[in-house]
PDB file of N, CA and C in Angstrom:
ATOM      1  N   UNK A   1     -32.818   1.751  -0.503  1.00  0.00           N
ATOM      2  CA  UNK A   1     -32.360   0.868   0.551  1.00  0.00           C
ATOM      3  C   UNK A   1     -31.133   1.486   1.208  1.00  0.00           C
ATOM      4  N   UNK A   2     -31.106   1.602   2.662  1.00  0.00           N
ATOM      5  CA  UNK A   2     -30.218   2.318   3.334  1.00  0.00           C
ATOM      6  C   UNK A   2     -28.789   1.236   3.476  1.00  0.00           C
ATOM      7  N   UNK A   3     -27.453   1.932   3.327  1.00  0.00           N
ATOM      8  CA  UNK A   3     -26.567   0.546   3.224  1.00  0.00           C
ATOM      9  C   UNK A   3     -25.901   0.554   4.844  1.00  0.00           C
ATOM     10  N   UNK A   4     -26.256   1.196   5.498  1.00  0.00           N
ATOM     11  CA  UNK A   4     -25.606   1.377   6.623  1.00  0.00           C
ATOM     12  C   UNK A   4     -26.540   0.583   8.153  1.00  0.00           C
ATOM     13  N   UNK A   5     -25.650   0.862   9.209  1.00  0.00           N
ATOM     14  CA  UNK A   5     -25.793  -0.200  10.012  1.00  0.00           C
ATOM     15  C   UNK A   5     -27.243   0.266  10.429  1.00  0.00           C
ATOM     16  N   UNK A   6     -28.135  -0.969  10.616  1.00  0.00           N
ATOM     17  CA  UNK A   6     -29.563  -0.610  11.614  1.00  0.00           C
ATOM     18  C   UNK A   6     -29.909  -0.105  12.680  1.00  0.00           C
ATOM     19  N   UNK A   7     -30.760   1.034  13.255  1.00  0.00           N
ATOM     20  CA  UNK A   7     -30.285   2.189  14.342  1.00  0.00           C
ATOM     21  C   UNK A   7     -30.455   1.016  15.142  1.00  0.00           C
ATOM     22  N   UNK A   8     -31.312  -0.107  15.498  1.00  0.00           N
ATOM     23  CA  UNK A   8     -31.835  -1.025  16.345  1.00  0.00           C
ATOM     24  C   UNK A   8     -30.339  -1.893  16.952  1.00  0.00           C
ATOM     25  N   UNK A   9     -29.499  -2.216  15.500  1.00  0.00           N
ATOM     26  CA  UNK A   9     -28.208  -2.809  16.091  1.00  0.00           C
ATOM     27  C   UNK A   9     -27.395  -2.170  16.630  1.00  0.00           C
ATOM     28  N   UNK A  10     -27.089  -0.371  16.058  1.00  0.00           N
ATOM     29  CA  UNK A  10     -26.325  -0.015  17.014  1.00  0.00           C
ATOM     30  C   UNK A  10     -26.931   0.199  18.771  1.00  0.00           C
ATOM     31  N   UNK A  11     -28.258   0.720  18.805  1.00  0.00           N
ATOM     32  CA  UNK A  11     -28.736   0.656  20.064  1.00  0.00           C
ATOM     33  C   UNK A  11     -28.473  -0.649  20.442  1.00  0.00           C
ATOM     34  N   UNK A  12     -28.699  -2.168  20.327  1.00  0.00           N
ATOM     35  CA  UNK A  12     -28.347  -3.292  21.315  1.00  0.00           C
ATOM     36  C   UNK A  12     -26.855  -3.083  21.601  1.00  0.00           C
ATOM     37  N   UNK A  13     -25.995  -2.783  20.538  1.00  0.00           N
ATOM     38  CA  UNK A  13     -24.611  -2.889  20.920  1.00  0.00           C
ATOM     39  C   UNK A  13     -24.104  -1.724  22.179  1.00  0.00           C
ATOM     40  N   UNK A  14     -24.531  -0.929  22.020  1.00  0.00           N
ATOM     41  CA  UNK A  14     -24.181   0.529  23.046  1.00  0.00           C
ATOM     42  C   UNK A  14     -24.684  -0.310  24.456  1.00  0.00           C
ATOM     43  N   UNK A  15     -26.191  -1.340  24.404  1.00  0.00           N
ATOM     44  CA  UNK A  15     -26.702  -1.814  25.438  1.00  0.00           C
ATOM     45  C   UNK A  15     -26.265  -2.593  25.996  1.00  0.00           C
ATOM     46  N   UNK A  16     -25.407  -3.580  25.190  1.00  0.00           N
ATOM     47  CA  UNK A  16     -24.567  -4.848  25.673  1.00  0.00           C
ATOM     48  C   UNK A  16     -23.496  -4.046  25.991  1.00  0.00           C
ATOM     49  N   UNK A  17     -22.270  -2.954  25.725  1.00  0.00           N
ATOM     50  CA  UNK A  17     -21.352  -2.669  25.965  1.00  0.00           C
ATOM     51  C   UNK A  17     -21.483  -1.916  27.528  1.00  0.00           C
ATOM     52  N   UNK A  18     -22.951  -1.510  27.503  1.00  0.00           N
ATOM     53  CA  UNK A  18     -23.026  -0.869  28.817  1.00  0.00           C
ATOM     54  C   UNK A  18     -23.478  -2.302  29.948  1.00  0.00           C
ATOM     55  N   UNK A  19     -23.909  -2.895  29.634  1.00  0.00           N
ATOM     56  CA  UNK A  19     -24.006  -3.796  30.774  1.00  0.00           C
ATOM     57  C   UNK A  19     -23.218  -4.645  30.854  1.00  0.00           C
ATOM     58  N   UNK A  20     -22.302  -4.969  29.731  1.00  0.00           N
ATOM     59  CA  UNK A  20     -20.469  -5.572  30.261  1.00  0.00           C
ATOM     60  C   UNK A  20     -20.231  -4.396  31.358  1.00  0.00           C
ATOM     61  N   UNK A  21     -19.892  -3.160  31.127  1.00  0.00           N
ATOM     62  CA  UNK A  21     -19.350  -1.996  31.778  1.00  0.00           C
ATOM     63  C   UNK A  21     -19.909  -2.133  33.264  1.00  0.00           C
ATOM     64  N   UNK A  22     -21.176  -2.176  33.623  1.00  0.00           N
ATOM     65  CA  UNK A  22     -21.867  -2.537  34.568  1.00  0.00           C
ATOM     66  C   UNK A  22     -21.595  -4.137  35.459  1.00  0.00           C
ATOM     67  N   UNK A  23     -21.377  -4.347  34.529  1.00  0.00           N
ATOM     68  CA  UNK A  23     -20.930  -5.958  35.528  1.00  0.00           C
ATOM     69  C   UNK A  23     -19.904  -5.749  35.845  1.00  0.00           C
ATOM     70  N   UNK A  24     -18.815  -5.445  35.343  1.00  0.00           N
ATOM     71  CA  UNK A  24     -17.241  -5.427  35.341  1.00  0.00           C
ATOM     72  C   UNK A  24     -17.138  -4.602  36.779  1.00  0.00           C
ATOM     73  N   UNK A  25     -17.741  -3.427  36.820  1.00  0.00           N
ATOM     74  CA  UNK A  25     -17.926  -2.600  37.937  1.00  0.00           C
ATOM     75  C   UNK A  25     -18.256  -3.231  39.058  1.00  0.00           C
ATOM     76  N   UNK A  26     -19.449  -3.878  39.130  1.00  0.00           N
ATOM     77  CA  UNK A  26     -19.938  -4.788  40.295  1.00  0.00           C
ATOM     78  C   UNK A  26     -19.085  -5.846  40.749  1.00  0.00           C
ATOM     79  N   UNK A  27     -18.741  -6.478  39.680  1.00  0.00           N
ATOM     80  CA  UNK A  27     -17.421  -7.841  40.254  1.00  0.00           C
ATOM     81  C   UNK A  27     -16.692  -7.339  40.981  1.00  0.00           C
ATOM     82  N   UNK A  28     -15.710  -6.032  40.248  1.00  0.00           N
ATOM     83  CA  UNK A  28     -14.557  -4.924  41.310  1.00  0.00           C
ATOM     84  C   UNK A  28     -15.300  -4.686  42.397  1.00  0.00           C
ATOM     85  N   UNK A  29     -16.374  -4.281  42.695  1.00  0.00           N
ATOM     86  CA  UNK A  29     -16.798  -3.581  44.102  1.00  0.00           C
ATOM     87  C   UNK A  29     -17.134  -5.019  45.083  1.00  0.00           C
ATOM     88  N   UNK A  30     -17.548  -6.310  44.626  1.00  0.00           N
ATOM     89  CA  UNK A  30     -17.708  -7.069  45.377  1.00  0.00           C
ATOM     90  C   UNK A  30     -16.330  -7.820  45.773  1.00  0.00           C
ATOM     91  N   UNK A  31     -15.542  -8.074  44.679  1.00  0.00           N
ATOM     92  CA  UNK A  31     -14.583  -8.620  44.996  1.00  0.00           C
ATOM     93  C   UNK A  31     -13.185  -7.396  46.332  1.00  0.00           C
ATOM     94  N   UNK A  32     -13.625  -5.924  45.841  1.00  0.00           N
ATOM     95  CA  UNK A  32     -12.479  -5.408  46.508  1.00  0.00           C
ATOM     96  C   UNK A  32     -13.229  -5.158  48.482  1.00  0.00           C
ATOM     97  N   UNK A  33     -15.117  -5.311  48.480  1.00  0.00           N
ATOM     98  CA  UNK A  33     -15.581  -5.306  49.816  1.00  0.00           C
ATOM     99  C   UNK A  33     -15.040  -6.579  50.614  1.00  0.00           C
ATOM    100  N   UNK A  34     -15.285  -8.034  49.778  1.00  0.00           N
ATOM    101  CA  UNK A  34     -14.707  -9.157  50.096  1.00  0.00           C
ATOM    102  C   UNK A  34     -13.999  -9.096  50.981  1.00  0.00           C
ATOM    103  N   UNK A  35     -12.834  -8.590  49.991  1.00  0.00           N
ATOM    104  CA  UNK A  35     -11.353  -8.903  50.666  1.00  0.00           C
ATOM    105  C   UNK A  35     -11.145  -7.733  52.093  1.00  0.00           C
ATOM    106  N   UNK A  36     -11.621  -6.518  51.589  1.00  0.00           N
ATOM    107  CA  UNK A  36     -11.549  -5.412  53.255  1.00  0.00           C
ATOM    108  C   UNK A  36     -12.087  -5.936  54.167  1.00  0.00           C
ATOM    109  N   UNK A  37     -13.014  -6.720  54.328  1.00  0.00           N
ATOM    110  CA  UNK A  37     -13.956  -7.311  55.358  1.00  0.00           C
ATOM    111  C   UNK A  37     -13.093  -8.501  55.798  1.00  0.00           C
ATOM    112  N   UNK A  38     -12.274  -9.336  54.901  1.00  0.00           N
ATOM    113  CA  UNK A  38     -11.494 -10.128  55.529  1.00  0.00           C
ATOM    114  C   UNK A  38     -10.080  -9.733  55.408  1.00  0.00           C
ATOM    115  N   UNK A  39      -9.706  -8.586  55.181  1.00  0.00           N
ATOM    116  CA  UNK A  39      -8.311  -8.104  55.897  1.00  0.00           C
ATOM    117  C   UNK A  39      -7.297  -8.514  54.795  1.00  0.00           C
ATOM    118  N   UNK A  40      -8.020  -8.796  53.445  1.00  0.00           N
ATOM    119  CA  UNK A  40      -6.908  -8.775  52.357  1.00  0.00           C
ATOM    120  C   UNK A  40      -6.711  -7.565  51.482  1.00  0.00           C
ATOM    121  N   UNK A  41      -5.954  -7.531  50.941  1.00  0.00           N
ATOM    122  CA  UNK A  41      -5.039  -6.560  49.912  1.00  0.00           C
ATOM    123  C   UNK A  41      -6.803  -6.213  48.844  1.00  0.00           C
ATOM    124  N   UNK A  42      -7.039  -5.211  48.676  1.00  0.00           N
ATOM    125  CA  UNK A  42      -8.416  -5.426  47.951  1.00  0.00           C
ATOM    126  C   UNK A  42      -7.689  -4.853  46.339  1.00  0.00           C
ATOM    127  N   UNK A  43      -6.585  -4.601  46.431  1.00  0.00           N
ATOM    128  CA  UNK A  43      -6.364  -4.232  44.781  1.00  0.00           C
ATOM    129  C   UNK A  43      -5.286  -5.366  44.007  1.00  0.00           C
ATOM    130  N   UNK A  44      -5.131  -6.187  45.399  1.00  0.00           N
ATOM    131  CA  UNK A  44      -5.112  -7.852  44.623  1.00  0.00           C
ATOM    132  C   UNK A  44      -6.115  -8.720  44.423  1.00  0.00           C
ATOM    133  N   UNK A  45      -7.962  -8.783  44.930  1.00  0.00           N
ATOM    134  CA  UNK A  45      -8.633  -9.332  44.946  1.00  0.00           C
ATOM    135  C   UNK A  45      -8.880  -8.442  43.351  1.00  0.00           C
ATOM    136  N   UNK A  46      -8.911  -7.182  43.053  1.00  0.00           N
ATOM    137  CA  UNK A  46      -9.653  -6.714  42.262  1.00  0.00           C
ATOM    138  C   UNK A  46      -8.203  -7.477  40.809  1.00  0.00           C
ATOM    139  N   UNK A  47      -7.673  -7.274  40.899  1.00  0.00           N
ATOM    140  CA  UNK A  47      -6.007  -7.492  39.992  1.00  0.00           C
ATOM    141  C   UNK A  47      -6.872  -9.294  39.380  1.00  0.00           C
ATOM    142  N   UNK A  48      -7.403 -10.008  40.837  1.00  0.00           N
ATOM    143  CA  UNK A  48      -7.470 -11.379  40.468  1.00  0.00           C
ATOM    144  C   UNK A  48      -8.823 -11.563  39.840  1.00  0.00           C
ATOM    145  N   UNK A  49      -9.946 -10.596  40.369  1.00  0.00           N
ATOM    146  CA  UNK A  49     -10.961 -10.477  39.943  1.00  0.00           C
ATOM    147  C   UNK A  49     -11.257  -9.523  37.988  1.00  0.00           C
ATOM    148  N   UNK A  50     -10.423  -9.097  37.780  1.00  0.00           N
ATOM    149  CA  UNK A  50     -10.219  -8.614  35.971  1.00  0.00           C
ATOM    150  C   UNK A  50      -9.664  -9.438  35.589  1.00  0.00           C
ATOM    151  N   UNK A  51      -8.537 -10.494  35.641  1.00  0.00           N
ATOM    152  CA  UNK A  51      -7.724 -11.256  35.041  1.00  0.00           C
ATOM    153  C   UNK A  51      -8.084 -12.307  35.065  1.00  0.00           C
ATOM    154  N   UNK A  52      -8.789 -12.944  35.608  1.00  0.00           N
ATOM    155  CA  UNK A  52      -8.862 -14.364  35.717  1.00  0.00           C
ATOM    156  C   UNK A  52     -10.670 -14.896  35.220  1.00  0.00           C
ATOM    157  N   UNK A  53     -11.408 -15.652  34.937  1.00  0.00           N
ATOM    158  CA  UNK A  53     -12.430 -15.935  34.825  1.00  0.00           C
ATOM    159  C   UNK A  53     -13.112 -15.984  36.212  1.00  0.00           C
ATOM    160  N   UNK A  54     -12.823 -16.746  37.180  1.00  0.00           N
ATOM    161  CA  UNK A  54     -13.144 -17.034  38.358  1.00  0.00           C
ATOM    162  C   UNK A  54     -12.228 -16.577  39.253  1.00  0.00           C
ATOM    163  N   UNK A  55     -12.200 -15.193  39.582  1.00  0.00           N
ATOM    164  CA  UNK A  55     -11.466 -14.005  40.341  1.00  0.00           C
ATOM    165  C   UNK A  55     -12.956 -13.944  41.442  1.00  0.00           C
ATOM    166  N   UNK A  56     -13.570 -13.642  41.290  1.00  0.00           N
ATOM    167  CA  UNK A  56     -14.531 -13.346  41.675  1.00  0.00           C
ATOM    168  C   UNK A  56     -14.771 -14.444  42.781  1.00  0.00           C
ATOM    169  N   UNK A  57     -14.684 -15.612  42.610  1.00  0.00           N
ATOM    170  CA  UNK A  57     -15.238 -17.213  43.108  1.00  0.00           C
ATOM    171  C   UNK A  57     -13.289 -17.476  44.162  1.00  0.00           C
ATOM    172  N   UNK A  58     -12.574 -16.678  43.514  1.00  0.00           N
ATOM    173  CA  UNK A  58     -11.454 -16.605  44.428  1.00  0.00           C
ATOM    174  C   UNK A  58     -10.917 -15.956  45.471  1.00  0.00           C
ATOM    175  N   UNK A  59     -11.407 -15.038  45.260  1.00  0.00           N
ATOM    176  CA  UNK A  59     -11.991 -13.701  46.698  1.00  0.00           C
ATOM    177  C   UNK A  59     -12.920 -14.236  47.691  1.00  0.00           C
ATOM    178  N   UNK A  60     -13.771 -14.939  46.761  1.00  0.00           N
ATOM    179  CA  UNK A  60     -14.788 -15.104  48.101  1.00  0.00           C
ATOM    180  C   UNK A  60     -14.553 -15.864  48.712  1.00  0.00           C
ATOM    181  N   UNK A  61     -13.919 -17.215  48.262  1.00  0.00           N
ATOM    182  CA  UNK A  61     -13.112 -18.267  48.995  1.00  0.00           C
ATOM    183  C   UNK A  61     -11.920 -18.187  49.606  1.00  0.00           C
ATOM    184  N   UNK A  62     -10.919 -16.910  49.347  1.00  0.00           N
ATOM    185  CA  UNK A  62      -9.977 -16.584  50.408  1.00  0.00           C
ATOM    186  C   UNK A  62     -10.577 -15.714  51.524  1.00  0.00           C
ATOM    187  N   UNK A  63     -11.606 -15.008  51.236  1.00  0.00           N
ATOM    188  CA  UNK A  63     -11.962 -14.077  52.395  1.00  0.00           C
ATOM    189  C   UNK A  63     -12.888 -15.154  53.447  1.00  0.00           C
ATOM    190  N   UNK A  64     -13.414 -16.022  52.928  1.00  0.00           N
ATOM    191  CA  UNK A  64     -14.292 -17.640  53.643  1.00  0.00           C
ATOM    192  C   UNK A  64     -13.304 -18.107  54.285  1.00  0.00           C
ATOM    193  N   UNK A  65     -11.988 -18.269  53.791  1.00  0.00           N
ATOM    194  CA  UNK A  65     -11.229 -19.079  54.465  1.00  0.00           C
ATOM    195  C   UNK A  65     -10.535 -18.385  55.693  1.00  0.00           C
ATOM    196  N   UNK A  66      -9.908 -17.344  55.507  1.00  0.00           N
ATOM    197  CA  UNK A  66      -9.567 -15.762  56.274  1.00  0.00           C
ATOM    198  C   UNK A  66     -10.301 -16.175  57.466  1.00  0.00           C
ATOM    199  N   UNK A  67     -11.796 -16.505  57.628  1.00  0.00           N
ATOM    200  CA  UNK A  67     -12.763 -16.491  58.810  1.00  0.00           C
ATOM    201  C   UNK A  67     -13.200 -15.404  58.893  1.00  0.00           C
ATOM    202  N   UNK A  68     -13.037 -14.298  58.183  1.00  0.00           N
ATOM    203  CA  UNK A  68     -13.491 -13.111  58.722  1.00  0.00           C
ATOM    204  C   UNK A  68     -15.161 -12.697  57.196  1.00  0.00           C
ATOM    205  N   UNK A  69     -15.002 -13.325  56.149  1.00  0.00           N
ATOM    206  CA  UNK A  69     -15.762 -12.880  55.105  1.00  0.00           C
ATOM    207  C   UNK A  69     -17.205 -13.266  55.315  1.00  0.00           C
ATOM    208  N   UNK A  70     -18.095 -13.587  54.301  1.00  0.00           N
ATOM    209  CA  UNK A  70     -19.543 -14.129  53.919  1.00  0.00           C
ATOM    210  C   UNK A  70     -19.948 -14.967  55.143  1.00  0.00           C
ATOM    211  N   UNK A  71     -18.809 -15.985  54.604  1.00  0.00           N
ATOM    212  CA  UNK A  71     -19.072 -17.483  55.429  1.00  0.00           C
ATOM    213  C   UNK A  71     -19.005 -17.451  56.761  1.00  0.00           C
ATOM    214  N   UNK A  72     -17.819 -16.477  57.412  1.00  0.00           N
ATOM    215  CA  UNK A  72     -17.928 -16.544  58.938  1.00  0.00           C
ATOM    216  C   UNK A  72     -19.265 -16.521  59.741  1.00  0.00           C
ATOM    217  N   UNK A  73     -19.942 -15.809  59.155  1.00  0.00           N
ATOM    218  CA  UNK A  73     -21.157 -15.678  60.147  1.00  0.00           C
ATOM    219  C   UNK A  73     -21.687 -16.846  60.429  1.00  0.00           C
ATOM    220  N   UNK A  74     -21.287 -17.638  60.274  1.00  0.00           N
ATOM    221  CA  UNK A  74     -21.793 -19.328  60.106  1.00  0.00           C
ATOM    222  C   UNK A  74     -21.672 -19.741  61.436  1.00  0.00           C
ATOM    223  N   UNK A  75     -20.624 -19.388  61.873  1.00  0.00           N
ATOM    224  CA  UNK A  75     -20.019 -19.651  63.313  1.00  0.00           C
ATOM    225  C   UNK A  75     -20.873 -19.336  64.623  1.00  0.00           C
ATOM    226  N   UNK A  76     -21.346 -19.989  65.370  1.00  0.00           N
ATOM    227  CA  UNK A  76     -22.315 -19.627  66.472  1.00  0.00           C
ATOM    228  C   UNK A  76     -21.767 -18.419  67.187  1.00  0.00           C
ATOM    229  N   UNK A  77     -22.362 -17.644  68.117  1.00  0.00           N
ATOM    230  CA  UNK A  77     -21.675 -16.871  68.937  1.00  0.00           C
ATOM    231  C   UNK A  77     -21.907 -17.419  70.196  1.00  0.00           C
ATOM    232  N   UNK A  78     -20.864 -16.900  71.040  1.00  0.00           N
ATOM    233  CA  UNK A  78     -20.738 -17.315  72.536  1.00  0.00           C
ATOM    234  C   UNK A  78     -20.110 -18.524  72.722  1.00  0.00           C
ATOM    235  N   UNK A  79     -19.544 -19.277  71.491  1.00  0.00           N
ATOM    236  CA  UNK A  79     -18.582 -20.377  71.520  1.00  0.00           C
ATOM    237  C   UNK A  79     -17.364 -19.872  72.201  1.00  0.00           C
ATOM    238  N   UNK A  80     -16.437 -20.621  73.134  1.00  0.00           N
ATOM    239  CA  UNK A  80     -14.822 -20.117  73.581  1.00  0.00           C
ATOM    240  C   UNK A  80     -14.209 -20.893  72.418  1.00  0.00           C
ATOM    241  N   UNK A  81     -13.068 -20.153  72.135  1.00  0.00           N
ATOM    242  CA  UNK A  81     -11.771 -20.755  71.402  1.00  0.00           C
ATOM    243  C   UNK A  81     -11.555 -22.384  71.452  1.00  0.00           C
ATOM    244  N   UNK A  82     -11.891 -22.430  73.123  1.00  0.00           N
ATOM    245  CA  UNK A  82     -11.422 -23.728  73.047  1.00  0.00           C
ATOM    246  C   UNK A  82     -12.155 -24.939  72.660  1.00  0.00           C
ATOM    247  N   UNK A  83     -13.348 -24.320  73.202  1.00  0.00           N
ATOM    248  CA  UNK A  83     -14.480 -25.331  72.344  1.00  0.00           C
ATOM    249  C   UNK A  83     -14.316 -25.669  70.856  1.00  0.00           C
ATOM    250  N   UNK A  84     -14.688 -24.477  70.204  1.00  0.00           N
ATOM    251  CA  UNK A  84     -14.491 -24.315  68.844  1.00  0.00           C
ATOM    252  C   UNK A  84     -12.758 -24.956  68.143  1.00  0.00           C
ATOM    253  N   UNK A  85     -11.731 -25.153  68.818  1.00  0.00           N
ATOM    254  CA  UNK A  85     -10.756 -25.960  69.051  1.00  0.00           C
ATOM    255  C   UNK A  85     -11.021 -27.044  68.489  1.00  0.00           C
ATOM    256  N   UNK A  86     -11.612 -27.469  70.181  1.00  0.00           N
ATOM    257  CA  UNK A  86     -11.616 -29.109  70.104  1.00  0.00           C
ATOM    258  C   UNK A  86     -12.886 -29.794  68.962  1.00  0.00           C
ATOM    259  N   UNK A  87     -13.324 -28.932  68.233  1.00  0.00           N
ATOM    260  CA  UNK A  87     -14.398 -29.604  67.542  1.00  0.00           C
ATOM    261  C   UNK A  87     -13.468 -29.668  66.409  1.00  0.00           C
ATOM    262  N   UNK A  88     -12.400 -28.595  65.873  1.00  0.00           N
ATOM    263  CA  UNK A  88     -11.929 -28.588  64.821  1.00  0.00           C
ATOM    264  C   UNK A  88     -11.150 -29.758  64.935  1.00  0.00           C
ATOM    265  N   UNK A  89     -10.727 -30.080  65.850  1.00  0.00           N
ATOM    266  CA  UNK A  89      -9.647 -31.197  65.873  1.00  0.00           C
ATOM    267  C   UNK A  89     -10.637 -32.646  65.685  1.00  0.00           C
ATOM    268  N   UNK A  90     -11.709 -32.936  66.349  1.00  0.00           N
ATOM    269  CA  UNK A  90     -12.546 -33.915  66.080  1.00  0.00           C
ATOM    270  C   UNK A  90     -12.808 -34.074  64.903  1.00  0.00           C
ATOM    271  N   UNK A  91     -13.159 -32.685  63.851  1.00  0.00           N
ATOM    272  CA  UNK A  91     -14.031 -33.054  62.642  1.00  0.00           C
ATOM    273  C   UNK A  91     -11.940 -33.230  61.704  1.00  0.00           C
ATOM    274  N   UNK A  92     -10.753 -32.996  62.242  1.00  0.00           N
ATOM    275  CA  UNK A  92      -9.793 -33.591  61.278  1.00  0.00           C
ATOM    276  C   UNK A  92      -9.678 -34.656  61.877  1.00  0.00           C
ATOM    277  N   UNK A  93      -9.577 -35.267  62.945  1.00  0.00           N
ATOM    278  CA  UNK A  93      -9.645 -36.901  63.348  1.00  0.00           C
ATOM    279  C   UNK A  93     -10.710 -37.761  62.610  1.00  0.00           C
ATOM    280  N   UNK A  94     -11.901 -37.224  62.526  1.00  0.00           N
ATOM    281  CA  UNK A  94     -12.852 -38.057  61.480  1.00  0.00           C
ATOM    282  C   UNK A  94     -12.197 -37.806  60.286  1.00  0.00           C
ATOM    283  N   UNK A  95     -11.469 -37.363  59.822  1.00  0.00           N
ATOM    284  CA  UNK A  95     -11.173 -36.631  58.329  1.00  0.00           C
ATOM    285  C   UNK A  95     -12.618 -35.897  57.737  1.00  0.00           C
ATOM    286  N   UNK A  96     -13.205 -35.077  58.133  1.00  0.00           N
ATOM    287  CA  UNK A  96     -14.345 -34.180  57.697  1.00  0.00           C
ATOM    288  C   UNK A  96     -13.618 -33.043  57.057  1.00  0.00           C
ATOM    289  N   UNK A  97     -12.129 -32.461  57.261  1.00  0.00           N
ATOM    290  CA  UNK A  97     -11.617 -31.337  56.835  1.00  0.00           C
ATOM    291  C   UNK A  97      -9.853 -31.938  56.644  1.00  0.00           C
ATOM    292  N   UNK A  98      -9.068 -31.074  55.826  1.00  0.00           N
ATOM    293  CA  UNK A  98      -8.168 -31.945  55.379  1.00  0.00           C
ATOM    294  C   UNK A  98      -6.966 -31.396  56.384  1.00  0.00           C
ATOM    295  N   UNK A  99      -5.961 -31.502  56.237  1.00  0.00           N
ATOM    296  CA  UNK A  99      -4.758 -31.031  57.268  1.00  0.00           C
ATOM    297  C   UNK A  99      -5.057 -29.732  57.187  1.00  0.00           C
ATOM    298  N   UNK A 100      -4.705 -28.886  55.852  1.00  0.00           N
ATOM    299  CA  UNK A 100      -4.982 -28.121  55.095  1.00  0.00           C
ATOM    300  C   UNK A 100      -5.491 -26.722  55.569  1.00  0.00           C
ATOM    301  N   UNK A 101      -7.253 -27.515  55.377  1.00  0.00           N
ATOM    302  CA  UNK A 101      -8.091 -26.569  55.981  1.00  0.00           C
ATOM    303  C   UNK A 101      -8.096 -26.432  57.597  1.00  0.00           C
ATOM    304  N   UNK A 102      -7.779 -27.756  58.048  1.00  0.00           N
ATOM    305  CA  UNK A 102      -7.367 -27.540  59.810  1.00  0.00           C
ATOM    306  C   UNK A 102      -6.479 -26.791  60.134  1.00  0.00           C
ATOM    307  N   UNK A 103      -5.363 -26.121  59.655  1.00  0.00           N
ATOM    308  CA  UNK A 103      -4.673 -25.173  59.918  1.00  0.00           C
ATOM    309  C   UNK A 103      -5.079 -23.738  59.473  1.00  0.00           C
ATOM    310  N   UNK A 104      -5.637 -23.635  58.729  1.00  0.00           N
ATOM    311  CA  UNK A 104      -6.110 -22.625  57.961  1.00  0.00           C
ATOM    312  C   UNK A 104      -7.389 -21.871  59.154  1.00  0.00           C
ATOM    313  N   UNK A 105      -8.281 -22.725  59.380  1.00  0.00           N
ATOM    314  CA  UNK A 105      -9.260 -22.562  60.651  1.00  0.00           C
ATOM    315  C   UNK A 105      -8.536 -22.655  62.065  1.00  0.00           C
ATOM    316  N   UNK A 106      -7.733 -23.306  62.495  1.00  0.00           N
ATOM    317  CA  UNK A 106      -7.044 -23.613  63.937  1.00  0.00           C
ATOM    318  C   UNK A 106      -6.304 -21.824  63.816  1.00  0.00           C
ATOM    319  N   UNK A 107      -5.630 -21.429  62.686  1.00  0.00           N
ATOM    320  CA  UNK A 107      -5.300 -20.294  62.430  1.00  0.00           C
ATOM    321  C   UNK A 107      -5.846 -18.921  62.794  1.00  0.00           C
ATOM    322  N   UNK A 108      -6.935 -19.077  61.837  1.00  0.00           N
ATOM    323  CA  UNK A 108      -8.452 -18.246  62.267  1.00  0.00           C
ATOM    324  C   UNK A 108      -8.754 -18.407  63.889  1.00  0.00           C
ATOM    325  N   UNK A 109      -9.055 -19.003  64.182  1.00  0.00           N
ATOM    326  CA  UNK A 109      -9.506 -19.286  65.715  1.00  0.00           C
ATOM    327  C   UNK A 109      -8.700 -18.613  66.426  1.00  0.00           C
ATOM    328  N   UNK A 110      -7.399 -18.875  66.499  1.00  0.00           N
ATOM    329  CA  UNK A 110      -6.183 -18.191  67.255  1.00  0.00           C
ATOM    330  C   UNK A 110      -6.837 -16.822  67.105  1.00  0.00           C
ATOM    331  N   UNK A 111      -6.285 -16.501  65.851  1.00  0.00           N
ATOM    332  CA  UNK A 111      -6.365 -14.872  65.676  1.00  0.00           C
ATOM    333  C   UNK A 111      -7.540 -14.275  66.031  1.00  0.00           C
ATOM    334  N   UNK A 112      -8.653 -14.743  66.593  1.00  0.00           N
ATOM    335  CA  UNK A 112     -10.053 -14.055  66.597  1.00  0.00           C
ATOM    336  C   UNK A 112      -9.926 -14.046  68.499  1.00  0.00           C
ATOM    337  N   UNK A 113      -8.934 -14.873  68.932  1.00  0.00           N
ATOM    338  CA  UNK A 113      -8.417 -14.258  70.733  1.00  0.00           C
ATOM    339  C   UNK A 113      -8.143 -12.723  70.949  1.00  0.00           C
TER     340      UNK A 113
END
């Protein structure tokens, strides 16, 4: 009887250590495209994306919010500023978006003049 480890367990372990290695890689490359596409620091998206559990889910929601990431494309084209304005201001008069995010977008809007 052999007392040493089973070739089968060390092969899964080499397999799991390589596809941690492999994910870890992919989170960094998505989280540091994220943030270049919306004009943030990408070796603070990557800093937030190793350290944190939901780094990853925090990039994508500052670069969403930015206006420039994933989510922008959401936005019709051939809208003017001002249109796109006055709707933002309608949907915080209904309260659909909070002060918050109305500045955050009224922000965006500016900057995309």
């Amino acid at each position: 009887m052999d007392a040493g480890i089973p070739s089968w367990f060390a092969a899964l372990a080499v397999l799991m250590a390589a596809a941690g290695i492999a994910m870890t890689i992919y989170r960094v490359t998505m989280a540091r495209q994220m943030a270049e596409d919306a004009g943030l620091d990408p070796d603070r998206a990557t800093a937030m994306t190793l350290l944190s559990d939901d780094g990853l889910d925090a990039t994508y929601l500052a670069s969403s919010l930015r206006g420039t990431g994933p989510a922008a494309g959401a936005q019709p084209a051939g809208r003017s500023a001002n249109e796109r304005l006055r709707e933002l201001e309608q949907l915080r008069d209904e309260g659909l978006v909070s002060a918050a995010e109305y500045e955050a977008r009224r922000q965006a809007i500016l900057d995309s003049i």
